[in-house]
PDB file of N, CA and C in Angstrom:
ATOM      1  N   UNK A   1      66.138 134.049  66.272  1.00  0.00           N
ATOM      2  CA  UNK A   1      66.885 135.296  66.264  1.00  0.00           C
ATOM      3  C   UNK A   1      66.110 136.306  67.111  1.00  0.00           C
ATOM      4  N   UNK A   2      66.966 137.092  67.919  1.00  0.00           N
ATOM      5  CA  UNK A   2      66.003 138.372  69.097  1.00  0.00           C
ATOM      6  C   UNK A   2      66.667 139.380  68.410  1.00  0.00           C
ATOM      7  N   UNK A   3      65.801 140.312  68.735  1.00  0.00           N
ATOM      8  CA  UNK A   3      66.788 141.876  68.278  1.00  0.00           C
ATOM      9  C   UNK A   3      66.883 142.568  69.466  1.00  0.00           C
ATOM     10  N   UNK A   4      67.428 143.630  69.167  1.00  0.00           N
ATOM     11  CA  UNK A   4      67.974 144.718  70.455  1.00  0.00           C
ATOM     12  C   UNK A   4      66.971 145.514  70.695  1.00  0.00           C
ATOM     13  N   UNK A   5      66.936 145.958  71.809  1.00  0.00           N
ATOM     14  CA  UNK A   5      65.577 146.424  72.288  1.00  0.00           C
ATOM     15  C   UNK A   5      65.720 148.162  72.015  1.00  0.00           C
ATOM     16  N   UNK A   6      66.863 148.205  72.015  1.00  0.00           N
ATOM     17  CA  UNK A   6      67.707 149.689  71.861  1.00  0.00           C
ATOM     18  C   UNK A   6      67.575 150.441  70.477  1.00  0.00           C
ATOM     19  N   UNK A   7      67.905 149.994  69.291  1.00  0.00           N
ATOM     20  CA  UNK A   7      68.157 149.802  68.033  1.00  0.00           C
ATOM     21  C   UNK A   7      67.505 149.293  67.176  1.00  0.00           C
ATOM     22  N   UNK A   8      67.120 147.768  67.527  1.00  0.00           N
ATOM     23  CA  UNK A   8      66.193 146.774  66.841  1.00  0.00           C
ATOM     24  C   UNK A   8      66.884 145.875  65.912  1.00  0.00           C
ATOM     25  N   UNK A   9      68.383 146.455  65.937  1.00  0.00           N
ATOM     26  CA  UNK A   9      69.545 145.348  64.776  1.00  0.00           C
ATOM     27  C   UNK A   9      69.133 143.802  65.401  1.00  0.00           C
ATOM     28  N   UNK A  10      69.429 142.997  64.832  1.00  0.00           N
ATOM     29  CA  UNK A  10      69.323 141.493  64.934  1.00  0.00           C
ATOM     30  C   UNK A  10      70.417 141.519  66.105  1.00  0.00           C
ATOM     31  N   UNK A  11      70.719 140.395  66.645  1.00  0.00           N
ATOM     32  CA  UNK A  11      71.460 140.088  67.933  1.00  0.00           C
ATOM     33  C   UNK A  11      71.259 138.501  68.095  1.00  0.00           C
ATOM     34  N   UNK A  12      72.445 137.864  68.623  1.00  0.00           N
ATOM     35  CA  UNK A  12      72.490 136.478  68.340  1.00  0.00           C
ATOM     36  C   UNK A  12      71.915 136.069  69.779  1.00  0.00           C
ATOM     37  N   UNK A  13      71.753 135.229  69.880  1.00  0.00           N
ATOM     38  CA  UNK A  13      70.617 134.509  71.247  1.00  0.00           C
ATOM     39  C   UNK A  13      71.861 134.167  72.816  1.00  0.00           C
ATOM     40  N   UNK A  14      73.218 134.218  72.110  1.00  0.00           N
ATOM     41  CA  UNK A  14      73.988 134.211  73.580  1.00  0.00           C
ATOM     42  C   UNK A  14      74.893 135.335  73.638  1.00  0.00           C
ATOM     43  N   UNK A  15      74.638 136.693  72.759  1.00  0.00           N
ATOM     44  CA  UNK A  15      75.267 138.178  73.032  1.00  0.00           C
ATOM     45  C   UNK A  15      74.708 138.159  74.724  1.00  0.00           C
ATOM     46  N   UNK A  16      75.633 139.616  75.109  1.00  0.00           N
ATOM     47  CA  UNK A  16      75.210 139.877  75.961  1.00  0.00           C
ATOM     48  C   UNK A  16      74.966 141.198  75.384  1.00  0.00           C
ATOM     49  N   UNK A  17      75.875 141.816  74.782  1.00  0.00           N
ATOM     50  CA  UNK A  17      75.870 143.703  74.475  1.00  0.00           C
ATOM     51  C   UNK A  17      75.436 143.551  72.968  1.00  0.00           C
ATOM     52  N   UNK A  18      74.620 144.643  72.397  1.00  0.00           N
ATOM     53  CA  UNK A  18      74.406 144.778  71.073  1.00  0.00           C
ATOM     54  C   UNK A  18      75.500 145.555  70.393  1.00  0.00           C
ATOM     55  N   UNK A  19      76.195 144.678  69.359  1.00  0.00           N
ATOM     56  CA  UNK A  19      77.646 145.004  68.730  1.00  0.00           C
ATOM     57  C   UNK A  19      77.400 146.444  68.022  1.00  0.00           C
ATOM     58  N   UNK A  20      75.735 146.486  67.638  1.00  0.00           N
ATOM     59  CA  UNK A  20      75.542 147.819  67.103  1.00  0.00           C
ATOM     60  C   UNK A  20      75.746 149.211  68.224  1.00  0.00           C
ATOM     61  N   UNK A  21      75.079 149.284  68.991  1.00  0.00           N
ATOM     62  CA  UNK A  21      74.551 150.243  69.466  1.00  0.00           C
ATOM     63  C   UNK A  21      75.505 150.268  70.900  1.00  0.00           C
ATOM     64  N   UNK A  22      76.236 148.916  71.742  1.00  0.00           N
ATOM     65  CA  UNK A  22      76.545 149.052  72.643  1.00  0.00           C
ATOM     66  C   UNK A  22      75.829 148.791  74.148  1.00  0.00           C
ATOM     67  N   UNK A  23      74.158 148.714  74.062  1.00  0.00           N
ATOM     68  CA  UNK A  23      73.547 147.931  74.829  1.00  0.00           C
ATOM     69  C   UNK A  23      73.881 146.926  74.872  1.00  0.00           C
ATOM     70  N   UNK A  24      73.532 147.030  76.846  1.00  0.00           N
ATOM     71  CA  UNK A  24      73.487 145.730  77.485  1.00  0.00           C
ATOM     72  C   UNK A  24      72.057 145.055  77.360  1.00  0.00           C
ATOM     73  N   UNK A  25      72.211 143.542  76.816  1.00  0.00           N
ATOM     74  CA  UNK A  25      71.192 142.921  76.206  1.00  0.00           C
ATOM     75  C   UNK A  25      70.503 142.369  77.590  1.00  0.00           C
ATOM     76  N   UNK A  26      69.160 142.001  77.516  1.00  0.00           N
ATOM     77  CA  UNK A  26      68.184 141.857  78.983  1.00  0.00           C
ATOM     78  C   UNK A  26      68.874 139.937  78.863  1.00  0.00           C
ATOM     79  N   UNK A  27      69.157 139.554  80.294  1.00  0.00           N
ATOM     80  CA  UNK A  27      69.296 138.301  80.513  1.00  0.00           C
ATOM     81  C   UNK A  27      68.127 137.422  80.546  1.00  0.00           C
ATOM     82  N   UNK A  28      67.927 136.187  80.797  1.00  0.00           N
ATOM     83  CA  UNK A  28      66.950 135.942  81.171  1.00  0.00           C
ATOM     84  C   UNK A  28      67.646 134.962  82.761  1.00  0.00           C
ATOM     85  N   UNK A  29      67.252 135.181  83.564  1.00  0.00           N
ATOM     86  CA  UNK A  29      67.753 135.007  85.057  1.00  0.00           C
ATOM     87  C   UNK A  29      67.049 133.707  85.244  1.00  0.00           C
ATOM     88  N   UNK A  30      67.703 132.706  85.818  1.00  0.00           N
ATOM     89  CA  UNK A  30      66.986 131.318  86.474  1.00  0.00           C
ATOM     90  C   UNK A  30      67.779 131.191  87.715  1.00  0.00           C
ATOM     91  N   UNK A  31      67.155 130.506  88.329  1.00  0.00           N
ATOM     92  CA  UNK A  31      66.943 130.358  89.836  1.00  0.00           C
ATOM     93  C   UNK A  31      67.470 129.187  90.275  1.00  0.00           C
ATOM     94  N   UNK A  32      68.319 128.637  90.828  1.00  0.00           N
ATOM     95  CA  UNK A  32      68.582 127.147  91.376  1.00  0.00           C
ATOM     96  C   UNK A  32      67.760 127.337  92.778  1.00  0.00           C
ATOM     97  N   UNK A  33      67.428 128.210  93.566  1.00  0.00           N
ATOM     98  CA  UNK A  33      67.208 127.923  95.020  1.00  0.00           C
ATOM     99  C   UNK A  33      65.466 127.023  94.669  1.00  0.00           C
ATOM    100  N   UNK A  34      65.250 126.496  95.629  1.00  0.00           N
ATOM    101  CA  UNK A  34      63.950 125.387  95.694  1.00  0.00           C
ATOM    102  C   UNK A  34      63.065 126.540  97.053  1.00  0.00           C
ATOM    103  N   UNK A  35      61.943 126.478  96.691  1.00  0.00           N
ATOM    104  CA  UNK A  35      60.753 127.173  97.316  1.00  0.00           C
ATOM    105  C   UNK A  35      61.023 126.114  98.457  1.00  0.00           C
ATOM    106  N   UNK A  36      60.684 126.387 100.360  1.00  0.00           N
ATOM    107  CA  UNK A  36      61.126 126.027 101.104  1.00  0.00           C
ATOM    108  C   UNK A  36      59.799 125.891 101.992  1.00  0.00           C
ATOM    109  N   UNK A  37      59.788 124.757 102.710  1.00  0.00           N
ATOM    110  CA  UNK A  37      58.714 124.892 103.502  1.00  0.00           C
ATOM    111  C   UNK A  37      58.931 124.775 105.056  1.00  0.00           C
ATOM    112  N   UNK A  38      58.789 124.477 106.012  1.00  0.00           N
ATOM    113  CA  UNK A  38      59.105 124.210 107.500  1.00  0.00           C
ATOM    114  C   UNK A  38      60.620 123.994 107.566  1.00  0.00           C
ATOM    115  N   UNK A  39      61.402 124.343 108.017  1.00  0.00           N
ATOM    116  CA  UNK A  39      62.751 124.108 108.456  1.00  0.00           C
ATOM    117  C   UNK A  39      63.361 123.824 110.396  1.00  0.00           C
ATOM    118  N   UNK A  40      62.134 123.529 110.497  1.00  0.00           N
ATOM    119  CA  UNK A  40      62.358 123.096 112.278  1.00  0.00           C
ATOM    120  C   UNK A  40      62.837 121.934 112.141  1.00  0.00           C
ATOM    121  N   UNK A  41      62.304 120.880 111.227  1.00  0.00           N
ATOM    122  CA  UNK A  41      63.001 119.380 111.505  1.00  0.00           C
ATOM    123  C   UNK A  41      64.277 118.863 111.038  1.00  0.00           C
ATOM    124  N   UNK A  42      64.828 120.140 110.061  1.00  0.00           N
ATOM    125  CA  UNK A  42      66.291 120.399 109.753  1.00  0.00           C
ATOM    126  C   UNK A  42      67.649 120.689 110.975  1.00  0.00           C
ATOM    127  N   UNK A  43      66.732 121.877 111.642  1.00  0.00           N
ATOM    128  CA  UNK A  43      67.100 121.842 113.138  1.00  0.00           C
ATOM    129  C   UNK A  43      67.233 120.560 113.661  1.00  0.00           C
ATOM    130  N   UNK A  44      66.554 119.942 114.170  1.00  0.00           N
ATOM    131  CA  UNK A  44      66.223 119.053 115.280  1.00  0.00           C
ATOM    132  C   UNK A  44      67.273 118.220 114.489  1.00  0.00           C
ATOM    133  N   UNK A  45      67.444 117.515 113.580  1.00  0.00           N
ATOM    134  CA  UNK A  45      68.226 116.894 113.412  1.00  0.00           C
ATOM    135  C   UNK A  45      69.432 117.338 113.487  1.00  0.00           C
ATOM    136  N   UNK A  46      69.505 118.597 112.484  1.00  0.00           N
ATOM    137  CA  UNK A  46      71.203 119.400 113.288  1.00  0.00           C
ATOM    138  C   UNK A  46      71.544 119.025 114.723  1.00  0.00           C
ATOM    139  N   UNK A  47      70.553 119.033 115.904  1.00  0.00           N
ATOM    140  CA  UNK A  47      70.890 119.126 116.767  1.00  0.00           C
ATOM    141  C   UNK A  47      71.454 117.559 117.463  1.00  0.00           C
ATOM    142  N   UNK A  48      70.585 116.538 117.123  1.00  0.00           N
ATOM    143  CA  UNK A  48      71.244 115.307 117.361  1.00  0.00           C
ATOM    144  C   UNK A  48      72.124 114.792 116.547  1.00  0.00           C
ATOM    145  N   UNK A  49      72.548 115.026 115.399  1.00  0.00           N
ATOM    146  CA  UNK A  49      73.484 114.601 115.043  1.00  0.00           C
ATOM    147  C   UNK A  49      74.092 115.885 114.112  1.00  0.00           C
ATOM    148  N   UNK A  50      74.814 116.510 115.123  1.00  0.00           N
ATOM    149  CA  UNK A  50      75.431 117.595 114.671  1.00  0.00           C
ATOM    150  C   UNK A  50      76.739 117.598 113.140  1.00  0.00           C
ATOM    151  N   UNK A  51      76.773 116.487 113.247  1.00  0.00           N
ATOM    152  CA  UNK A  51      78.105 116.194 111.772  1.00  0.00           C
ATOM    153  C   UNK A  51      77.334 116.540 110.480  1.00  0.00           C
ATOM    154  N   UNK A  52      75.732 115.641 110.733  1.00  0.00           N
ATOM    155  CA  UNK A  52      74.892 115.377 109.771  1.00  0.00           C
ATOM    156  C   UNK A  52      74.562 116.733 109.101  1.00  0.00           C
ATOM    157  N   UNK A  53      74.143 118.283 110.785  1.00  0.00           N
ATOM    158  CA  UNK A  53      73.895 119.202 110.956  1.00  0.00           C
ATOM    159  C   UNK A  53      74.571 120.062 109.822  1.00  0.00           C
ATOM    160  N   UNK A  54      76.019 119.952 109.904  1.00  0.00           N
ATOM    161  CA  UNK A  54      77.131 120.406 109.637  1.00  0.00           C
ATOM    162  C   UNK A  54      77.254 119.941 107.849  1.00  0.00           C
ATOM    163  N   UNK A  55      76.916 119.044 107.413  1.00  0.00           N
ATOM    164  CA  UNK A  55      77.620 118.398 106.591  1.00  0.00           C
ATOM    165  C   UNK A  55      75.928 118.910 105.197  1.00  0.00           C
ATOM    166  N   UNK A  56      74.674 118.565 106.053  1.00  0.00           N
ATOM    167  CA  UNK A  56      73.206 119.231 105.244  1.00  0.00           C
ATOM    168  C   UNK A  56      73.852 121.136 104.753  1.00  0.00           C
ATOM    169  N   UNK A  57      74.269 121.862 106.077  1.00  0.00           N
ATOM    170  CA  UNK A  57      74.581 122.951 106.257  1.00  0.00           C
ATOM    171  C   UNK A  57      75.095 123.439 104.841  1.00  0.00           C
ATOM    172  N   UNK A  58      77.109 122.629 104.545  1.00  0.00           N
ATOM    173  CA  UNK A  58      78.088 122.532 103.273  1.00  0.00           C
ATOM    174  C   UNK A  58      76.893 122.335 102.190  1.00  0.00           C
ATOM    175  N   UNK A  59      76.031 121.401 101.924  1.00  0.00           N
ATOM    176  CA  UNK A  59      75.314 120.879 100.944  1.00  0.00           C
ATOM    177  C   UNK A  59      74.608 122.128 100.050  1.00  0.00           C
ATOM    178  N   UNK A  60      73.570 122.464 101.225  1.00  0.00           N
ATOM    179  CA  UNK A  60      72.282 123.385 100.770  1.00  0.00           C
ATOM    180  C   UNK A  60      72.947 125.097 100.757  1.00  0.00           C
ATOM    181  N   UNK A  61      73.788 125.213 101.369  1.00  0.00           N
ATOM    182  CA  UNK A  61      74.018 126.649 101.439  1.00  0.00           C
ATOM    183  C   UNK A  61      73.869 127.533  99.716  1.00  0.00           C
ATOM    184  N   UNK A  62      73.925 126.925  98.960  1.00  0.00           N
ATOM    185  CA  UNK A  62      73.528 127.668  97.666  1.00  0.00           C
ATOM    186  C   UNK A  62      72.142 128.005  97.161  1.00  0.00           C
ATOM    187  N   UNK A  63      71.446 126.194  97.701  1.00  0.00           N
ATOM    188  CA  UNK A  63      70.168 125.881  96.946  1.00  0.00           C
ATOM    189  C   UNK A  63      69.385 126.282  98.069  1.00  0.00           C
ATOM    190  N   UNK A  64      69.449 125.939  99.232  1.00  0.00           N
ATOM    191  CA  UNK A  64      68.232 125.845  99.997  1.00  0.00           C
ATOM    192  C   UNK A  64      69.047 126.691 101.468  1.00  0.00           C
ATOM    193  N   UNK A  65      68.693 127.951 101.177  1.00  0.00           N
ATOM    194  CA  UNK A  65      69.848 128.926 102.088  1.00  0.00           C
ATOM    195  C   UNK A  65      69.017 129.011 103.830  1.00  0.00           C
ATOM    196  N   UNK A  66      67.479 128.626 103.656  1.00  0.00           N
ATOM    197  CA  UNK A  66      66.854 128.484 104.807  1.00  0.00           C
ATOM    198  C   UNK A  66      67.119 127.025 105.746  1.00  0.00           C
ATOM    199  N   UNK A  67      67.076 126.244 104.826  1.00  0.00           N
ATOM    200  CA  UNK A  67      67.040 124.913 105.966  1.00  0.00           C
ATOM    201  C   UNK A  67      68.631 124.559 105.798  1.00  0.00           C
ATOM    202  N   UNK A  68      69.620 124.918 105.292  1.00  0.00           N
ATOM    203  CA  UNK A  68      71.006 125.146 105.497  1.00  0.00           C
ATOM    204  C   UNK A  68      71.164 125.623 106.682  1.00  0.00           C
ATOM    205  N   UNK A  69      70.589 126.826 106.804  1.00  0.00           N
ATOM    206  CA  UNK A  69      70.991 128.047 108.163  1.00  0.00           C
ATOM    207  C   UNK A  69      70.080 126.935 109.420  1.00  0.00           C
ATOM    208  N   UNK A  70      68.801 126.899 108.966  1.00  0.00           N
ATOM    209  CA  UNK A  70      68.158 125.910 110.531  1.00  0.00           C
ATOM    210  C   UNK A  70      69.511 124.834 110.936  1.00  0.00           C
ATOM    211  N   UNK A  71      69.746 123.917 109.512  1.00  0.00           N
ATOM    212  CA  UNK A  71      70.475 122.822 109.994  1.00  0.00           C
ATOM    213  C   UNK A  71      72.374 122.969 110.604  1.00  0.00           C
ATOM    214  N   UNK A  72      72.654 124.008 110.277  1.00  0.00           N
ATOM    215  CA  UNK A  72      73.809 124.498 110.889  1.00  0.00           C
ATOM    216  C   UNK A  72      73.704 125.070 111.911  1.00  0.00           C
ATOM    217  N   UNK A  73      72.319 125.806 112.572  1.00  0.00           N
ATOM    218  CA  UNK A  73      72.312 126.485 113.804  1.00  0.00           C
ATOM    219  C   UNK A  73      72.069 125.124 114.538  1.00  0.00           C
ATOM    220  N   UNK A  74      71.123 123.915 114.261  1.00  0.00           N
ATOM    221  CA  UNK A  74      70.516 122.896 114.938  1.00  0.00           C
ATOM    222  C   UNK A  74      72.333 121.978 115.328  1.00  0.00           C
ATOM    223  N   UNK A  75      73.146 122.355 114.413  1.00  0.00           N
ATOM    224  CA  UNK A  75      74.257 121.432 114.646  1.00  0.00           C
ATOM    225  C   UNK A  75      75.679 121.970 115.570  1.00  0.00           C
ATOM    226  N   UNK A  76      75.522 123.713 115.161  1.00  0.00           N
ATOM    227  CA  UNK A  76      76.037 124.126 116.299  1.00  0.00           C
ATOM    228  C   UNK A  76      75.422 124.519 118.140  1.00  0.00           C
ATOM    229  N   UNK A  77      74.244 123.805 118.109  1.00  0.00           N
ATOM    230  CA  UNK A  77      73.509 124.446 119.153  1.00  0.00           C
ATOM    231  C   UNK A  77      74.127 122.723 119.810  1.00  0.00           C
ATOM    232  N   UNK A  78      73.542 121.586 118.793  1.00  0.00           N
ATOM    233  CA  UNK A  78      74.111 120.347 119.600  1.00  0.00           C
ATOM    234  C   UNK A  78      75.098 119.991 120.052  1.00  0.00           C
ATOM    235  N   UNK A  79      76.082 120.669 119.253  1.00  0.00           N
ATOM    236  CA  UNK A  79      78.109 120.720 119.741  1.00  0.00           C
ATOM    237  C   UNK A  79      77.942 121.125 121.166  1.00  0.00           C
ATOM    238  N   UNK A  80      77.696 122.475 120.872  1.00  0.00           N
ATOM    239  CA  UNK A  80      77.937 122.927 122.180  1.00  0.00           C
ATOM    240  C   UNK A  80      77.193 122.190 123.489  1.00  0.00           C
ATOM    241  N   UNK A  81      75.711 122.097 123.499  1.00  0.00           N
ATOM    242  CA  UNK A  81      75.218 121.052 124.233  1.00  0.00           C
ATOM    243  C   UNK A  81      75.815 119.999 124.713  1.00  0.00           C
ATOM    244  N   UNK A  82      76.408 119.122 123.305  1.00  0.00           N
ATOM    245  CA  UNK A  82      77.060 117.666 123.743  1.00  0.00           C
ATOM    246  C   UNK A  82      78.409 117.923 124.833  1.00  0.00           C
ATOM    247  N   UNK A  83      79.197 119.005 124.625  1.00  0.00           N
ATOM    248  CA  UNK A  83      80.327 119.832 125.193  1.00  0.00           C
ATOM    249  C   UNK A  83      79.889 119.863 126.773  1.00  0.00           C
ATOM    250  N   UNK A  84      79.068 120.952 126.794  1.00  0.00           N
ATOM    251  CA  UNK A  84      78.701 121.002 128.436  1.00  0.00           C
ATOM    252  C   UNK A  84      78.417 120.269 129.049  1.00  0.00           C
ATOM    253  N   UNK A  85      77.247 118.584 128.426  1.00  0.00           N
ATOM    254  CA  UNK A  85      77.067 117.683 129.171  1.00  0.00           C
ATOM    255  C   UNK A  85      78.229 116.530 129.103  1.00  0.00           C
ATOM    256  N   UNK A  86      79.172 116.649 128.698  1.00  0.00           N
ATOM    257  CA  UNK A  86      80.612 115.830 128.878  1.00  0.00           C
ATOM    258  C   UNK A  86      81.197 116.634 129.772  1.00  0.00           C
ATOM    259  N   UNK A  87      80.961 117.566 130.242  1.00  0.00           N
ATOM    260  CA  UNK A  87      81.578 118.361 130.980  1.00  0.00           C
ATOM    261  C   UNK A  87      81.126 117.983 132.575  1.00  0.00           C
ATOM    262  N   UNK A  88      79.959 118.367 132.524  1.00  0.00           N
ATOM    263  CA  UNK A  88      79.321 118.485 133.730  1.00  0.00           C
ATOM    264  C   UNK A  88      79.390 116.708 134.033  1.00  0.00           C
ATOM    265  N   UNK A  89      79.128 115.482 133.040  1.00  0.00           N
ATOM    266  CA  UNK A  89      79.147 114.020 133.383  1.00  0.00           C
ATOM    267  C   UNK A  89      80.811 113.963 133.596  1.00  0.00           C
ATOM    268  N   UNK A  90      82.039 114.347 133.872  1.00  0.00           N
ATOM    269  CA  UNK A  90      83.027 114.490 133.947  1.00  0.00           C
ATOM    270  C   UNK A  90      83.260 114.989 135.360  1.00  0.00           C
ATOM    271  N   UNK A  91      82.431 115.814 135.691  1.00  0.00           N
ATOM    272  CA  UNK A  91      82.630 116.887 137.058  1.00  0.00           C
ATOM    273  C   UNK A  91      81.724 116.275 138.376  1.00  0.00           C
ATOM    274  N   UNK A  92      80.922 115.391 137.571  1.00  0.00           N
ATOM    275  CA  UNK A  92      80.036 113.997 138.250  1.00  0.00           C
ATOM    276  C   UNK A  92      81.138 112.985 138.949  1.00  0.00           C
ATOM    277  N   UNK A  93      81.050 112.377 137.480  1.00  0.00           N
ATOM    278  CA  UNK A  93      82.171 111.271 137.936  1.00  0.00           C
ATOM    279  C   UNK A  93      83.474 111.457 138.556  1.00  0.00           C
ATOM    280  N   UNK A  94      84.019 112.782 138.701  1.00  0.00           N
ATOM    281  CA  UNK A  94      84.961 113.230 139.595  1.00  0.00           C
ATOM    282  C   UNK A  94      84.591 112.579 141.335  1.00  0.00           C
ATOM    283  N   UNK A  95      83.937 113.452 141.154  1.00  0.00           N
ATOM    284  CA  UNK A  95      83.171 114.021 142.410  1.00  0.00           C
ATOM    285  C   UNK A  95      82.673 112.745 143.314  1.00  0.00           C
ATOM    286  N   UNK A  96      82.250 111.486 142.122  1.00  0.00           N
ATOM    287  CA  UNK A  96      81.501 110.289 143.109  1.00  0.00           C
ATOM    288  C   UNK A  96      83.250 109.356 143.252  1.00  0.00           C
ATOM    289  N   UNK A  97      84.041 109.571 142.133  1.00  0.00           N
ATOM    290  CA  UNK A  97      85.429 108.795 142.308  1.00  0.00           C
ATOM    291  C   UNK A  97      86.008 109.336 143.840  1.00  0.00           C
ATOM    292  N   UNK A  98      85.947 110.671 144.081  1.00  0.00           N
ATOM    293  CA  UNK A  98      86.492 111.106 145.293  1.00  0.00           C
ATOM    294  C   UNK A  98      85.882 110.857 146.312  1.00  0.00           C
ATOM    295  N   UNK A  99      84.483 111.138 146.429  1.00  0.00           N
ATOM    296  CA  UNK A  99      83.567 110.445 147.845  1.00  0.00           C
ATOM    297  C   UNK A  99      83.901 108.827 148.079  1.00  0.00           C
ATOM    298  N   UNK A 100      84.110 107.879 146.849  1.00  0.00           N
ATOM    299  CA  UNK A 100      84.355 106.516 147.070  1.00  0.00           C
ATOM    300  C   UNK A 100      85.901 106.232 147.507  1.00  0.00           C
ATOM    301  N   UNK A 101      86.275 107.663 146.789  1.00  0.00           N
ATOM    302  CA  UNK A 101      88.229 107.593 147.641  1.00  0.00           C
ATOM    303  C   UNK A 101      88.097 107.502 149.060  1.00  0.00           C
ATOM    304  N   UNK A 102      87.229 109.056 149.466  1.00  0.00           N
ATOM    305  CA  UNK A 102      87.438 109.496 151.233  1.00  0.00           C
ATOM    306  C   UNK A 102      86.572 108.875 152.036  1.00  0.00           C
ATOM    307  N   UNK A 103      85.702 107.617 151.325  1.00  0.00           N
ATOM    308  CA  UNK A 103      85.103 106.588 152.319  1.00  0.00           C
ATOM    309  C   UNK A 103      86.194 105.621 152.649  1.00  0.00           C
ATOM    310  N   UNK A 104      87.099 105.150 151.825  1.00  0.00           N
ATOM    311  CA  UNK A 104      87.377 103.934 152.050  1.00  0.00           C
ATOM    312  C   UNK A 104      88.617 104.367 153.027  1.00  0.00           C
ATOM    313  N   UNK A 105      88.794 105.464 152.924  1.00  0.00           N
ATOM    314  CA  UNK A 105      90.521 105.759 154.023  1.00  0.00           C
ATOM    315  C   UNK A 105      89.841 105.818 155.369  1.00  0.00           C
TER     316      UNK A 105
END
């Protein structure tokens, strides 16, 4: 049994307000997030396999709000990466398809 810190009436252990007096009773607060250490290799993997990036990102965003954020920046930094170099290997292979066109005419 706790009492009210206000009053001192008895108070049951899952009140929140003391029925006497109308105080708000002190919580006791717990923590799900996990103490965090290096988050670069959260990155790096975001970045090569950006789904993985993406998918760690959904997971941790409650518990582990640092290597969430590395692994979602590491997975949007690789999208875009993988994007430009399909782009530019696209603007390649254009380019050598047409020189092998205007040799052979």
């Amino acid at each position: 049994m706790k009492y009210c810190s206000n009053c001192g009436n008895p108070v049951n252990e899952n009140q929140d307000v003391c029925l006497n007096c109308g105080v708000v009773l002190k919580k006791k607060y717990t923590s799900d997030h996990v103490e965090e250490g290096s988050t670069g290799g959260w990155a790096v993997l975001g970045f090569f396999f950006p789904l993985v990036g993406l998918i760690l990102y959904l997971a941790w965003i409650d518990t582990k709000p640092k290597s969430a954020k590395a692994a979602g920046k590491g997975a949007i930094i690789g999208f875009i990466v993988g994007i430009v170099l399909t782009i530019i290997l696209l603007i390649i292979l254009f380019l050598l398809i047409a020189q092998y066109y205007f040799a052979l005419v």
